[in-house]
C-alpha atoms as a PDB file:
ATOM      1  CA  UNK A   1      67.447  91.932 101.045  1.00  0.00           C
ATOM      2  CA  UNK A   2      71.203  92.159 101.430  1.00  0.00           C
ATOM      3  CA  UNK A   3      72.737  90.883 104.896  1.00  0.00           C
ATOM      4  CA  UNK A   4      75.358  92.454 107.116  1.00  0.00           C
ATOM      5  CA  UNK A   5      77.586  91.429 109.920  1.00  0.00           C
ATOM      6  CA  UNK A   6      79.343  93.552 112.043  1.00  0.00           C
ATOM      7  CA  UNK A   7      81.492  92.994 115.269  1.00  0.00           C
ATOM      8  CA  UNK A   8      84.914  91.686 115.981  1.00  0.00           C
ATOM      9  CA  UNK A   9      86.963  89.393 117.014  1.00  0.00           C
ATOM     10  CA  UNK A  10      89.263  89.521 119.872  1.00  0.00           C
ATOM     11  CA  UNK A  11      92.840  87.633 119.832  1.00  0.00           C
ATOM     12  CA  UNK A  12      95.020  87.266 122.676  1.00  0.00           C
ATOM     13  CA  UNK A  13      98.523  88.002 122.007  1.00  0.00           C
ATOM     14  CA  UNK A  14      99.601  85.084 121.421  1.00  0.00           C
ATOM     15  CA  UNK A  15      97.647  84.392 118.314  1.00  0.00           C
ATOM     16  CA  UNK A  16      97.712  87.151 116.660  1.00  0.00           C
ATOM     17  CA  UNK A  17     100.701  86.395 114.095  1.00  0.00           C
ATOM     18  CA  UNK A  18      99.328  83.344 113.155  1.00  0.00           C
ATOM     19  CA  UNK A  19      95.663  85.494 112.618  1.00  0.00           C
ATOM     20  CA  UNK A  20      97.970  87.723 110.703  1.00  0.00           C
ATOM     21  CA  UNK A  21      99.590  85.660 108.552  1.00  0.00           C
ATOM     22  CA  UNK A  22      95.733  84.042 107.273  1.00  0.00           C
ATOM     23  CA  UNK A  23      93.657  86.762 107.333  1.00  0.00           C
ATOM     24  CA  UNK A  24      94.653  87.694 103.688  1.00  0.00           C
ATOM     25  CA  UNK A  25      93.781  84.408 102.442  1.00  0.00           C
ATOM     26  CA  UNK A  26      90.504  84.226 103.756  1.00  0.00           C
ATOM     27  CA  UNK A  27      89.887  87.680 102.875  1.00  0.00           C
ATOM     28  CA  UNK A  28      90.407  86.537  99.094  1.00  0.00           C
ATOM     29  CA  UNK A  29      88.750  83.807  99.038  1.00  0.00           C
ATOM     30  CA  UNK A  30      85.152  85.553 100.696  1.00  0.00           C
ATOM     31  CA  UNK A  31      85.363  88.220  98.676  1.00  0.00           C
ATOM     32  CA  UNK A  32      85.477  85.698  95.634  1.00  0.00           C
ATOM     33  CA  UNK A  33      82.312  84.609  96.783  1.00  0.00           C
ATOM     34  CA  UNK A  34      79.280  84.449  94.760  1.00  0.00           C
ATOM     35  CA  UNK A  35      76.880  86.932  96.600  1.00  0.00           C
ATOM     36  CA  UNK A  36      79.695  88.713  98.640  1.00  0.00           C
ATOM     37  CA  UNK A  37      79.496  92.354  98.062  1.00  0.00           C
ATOM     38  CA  UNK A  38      81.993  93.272 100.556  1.00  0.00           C
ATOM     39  CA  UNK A  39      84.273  91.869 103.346  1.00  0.00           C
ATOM     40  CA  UNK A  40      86.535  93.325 105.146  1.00  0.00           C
ATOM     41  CA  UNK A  41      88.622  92.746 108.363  1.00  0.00           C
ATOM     42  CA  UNK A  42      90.788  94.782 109.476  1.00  0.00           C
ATOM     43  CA  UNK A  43      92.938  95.089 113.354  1.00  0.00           C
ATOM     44  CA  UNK A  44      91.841  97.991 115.233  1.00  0.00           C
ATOM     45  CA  UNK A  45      94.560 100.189 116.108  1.00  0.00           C
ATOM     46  CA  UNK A  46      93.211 101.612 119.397  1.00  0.00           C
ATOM     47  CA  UNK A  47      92.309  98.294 120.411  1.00  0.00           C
ATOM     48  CA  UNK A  48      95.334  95.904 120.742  1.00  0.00           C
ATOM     49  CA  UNK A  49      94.397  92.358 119.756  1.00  0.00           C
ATOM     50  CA  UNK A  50      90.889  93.608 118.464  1.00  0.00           C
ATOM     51  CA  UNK A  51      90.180  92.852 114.790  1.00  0.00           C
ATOM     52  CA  UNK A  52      86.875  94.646 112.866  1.00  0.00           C
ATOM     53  CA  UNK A  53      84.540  92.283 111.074  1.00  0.00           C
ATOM     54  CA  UNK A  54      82.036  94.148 107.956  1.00  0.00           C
ATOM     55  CA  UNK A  55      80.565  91.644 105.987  1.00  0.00           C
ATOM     56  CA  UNK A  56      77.609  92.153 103.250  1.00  0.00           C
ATOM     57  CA  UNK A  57      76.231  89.088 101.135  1.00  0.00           C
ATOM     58  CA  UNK A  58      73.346  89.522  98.647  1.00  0.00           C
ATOM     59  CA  UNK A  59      70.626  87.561 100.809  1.00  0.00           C
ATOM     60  CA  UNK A  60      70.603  84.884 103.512  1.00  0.00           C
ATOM     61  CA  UNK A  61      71.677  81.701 100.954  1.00  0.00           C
ATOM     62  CA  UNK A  62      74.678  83.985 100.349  1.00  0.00           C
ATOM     63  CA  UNK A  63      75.482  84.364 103.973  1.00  0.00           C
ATOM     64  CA  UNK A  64      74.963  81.293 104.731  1.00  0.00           C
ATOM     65  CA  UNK A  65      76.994  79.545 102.230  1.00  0.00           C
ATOM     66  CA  UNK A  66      79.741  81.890 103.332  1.00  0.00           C
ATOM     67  CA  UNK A  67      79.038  80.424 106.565  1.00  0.00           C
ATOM     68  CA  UNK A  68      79.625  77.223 105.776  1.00  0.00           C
ATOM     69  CA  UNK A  69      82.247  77.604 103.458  1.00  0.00           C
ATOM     70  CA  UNK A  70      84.421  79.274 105.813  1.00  0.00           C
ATOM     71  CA  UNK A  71      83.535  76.724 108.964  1.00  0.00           C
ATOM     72  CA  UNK A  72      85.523  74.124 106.760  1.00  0.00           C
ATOM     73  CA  UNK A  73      88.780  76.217 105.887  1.00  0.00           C
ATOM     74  CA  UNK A  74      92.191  76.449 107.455  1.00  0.00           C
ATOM     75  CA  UNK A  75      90.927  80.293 109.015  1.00  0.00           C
ATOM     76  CA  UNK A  76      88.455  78.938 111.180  1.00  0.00           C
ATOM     77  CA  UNK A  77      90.681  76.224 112.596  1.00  0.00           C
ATOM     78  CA  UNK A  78      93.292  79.278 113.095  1.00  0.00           C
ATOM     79  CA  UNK A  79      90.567  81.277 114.449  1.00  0.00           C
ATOM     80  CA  UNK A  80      89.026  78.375 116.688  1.00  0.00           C
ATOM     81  CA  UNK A  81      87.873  79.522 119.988  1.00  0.00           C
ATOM     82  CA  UNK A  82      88.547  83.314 119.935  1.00  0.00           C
ATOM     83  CA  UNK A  83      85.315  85.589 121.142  1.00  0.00           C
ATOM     84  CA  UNK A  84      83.276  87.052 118.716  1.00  0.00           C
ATOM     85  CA  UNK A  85      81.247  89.831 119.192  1.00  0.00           C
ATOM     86  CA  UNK A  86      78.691  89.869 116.021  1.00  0.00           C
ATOM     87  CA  UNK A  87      75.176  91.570 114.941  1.00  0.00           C
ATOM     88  CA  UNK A  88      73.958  90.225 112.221  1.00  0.00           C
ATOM     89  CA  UNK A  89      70.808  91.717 110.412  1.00  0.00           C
ATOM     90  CA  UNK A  90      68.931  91.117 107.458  1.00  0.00           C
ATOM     91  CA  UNK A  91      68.476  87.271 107.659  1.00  0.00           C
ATOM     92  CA  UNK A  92      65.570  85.887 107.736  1.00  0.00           C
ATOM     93  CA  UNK A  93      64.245  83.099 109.931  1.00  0.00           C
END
C-alpha cells in the first residue's frame, strides 16, 4: 500500500528566501529516492508564506526512510521549527 502526505508548511517572512533557495535541492534529492513516486512542494500563491507538501512513497519503509533521510539534511535544519500542518495515510502501525 502506497503512502501519502499532504499539508503544508507555513514560513514567516523572514525565512522564506532561505526556504527558497533549498527547496530545489531537497526536492531532487526525495524524488531520487528509492520508493518515492512523487514529491512535490510548491508556495501557494493565495497564501503568502504558505508552501504545499504532496508526498507518495511505495509503502511505510519508503516513507520512513524518507523520514529519516531528510531529518539529517541541511533542509530540515533550514526548515527547523516552522508549523506543519500534515495528514498522513496509508502507514501502518
Amino acid at each position: 500500500m502506497t503512502v501519502t502526505l499532504t499539508g503544508h508548511i507555513t514560513v514567516p517572512e523572514d525565512r522564506i528566501g532561505a526556504i527558497r533557495a533549498g527547496l530545489a535541492e531537497h526536492i531532487r534529492l526525495t524524488r531520487a529516492e528509492p520508493g518515492c513516486i512523487s514529491f512535490d512542494v510548491t508556495e501557494n500563491p493565495e497564501v503568502p508564506g504558505q508552501f504545499d507538501v504532496s508526498e507518495e512513497f511505495t509503502g511505510a519503509s519508503a516513507f520512513r526512510a524518507h523520514q529519516t533521510r531528510a531529518a539529517g539534511s541541511a533542509w530540515a535544519k533550514i526548515s527547523e521549527g516552522l508549523p506543519r500542518q500534515y495528514e498522513v495515510r496509508g502507514l501502518d502501525g
